[in-house]
C-alpha atoms as a PDB file:
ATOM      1  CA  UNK A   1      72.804  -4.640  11.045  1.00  0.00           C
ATOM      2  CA  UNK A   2      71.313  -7.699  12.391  1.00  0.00           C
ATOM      3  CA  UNK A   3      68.552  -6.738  14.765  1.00  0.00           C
ATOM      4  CA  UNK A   4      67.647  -9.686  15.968  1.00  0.00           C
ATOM      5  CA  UNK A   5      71.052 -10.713  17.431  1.00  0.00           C
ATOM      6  CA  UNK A   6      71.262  -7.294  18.967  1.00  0.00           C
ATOM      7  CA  UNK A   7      67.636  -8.365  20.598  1.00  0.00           C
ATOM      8  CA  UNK A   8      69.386 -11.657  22.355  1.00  0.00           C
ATOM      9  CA  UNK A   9      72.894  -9.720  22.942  1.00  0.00           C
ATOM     10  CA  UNK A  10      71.146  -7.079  24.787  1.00  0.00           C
ATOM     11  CA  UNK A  11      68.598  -9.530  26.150  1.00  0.00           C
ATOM     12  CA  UNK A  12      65.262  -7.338  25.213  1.00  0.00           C
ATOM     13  CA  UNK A  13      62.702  -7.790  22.819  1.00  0.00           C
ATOM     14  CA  UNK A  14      61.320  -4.946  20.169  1.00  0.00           C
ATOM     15  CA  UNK A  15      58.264  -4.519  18.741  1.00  0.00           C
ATOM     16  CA  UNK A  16      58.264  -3.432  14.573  1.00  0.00           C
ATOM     17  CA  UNK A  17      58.172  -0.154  15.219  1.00  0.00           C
ATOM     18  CA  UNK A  18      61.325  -0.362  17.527  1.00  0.00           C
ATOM     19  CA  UNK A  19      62.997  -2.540  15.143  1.00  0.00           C
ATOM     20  CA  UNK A  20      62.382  -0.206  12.218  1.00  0.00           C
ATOM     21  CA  UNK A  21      63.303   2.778  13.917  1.00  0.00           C
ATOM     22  CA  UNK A  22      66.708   1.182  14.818  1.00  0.00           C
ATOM     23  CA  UNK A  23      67.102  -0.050  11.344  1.00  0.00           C
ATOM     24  CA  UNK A  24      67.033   3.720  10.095  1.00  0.00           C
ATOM     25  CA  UNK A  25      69.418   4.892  12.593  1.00  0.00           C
ATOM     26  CA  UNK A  26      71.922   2.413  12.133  1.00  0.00           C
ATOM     27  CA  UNK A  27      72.076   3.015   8.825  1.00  0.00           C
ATOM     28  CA  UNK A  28      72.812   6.609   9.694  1.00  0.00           C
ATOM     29  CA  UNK A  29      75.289   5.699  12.024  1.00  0.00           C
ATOM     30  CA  UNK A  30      77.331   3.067   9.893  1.00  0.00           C
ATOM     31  CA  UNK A  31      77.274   5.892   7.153  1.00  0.00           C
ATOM     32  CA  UNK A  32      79.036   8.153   9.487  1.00  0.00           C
ATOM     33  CA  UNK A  33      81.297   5.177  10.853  1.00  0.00           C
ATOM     34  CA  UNK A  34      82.153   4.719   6.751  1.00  0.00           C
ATOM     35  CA  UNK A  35      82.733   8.683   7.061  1.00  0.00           C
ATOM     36  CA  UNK A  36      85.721   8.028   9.793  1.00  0.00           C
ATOM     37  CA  UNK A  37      87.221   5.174   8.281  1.00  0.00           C
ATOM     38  CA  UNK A  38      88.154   6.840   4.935  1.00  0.00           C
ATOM     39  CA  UNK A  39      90.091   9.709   6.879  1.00  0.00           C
ATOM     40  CA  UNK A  40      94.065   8.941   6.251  1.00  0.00           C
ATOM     41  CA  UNK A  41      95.374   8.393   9.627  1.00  0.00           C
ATOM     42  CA  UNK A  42      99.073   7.325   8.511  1.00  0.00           C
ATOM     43  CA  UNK A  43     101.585   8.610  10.363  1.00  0.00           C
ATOM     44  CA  UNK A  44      99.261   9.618  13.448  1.00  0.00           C
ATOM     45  CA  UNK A  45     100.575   8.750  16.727  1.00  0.00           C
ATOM     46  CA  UNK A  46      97.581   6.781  19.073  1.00  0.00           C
ATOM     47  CA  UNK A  47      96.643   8.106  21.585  1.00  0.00           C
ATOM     48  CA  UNK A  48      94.749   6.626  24.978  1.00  0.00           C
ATOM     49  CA  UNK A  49      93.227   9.997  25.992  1.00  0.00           C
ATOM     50  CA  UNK A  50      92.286  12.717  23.431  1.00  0.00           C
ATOM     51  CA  UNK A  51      94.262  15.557  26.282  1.00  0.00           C
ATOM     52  CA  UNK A  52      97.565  13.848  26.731  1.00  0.00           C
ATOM     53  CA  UNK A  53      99.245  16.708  27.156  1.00  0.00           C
ATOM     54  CA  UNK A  54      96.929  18.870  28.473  1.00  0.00           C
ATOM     55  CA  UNK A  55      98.947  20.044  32.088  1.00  0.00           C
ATOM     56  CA  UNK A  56     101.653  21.892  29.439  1.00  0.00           C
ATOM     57  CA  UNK A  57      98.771  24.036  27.850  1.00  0.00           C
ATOM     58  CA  UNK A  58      97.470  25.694  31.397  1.00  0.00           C
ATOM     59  CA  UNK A  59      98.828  28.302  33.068  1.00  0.00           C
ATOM     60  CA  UNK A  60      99.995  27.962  36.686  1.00  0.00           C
ATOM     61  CA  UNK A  61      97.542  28.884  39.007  1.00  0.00           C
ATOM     62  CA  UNK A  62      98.610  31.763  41.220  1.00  0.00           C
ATOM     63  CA  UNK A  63      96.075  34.044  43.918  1.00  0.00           C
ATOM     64  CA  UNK A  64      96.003  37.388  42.768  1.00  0.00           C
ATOM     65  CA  UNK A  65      93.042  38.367  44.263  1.00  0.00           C
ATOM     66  CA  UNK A  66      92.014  37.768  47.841  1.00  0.00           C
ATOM     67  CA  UNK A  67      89.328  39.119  50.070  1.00  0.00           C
ATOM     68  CA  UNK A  68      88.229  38.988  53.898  1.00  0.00           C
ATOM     69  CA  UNK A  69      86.034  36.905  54.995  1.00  0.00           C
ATOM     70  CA  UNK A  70      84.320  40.142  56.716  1.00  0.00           C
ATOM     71  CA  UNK A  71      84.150  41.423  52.940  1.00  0.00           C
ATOM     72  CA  UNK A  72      82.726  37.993  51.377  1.00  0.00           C
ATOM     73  CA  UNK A  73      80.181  37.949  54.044  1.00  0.00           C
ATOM     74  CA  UNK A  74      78.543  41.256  53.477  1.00  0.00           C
ATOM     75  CA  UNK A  75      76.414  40.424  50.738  1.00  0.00           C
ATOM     76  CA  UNK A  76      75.550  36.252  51.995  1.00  0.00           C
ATOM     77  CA  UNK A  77      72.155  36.409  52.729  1.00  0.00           C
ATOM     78  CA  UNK A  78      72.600  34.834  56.218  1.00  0.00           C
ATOM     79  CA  UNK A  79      75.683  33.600  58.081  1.00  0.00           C
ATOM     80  CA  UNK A  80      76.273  31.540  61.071  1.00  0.00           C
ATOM     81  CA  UNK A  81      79.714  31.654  62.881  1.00  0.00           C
ATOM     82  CA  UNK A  82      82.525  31.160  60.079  1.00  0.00           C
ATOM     83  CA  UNK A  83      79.740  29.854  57.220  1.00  0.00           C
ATOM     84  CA  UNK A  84      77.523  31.043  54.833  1.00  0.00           C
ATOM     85  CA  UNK A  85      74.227  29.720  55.301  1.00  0.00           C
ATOM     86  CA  UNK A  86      71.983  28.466  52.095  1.00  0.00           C
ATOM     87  CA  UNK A  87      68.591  27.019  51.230  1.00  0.00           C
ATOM     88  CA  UNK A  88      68.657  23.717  50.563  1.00  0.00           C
ATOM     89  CA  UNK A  89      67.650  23.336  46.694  1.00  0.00           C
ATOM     90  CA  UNK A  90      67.019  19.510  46.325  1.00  0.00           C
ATOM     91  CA  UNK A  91      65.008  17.514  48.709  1.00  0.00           C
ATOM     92  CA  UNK A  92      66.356  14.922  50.619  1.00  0.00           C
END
């Protein structure tokens, strides 16, 4: 892997350490990319998105359970007119 043409693609600049550290990774990763490429794909039809198909595989959704809003409000911790109030968890 040429590091230094990565360094002007990507427009930054490495110190040794970075650019050694990459090195061994690469090499990692291009072993695993050699991995791939030696799997027999003949006959295997492309595909754009690995769940094509996925809508045929999942059931239909259907309610089979419902309950009041009377019922889903008895254990909120505090309500106000049709809502269930919450704490506010991030800050704004």
């Amino acid at each position: 892997m040429n590091i230094e043409k990565l360094e002007r693609d990507l427009m930054i600049r490495l110190n040794d350490s970075e650019r050694e550290f990459i090195k061994n990774k690469s090499k990692n990763f291009l072993f695993h990319v050699a991995l791939l490429n030696k799997v027999d794909t003949q006959g295997v039809q492309p595909m754009t998105y690995p769940n094509m198909d996925v809508r045929s595989r999942l059931r239909e959704d259907t309610v089979d359970h419902v309950i009041t809003q009377e019922l889903a409000f008895e254990n909120a911790p505090k309500t106000h007119d049709d809502y269930i109030e919450i704490v506010q968890v991030i800050d704004k």
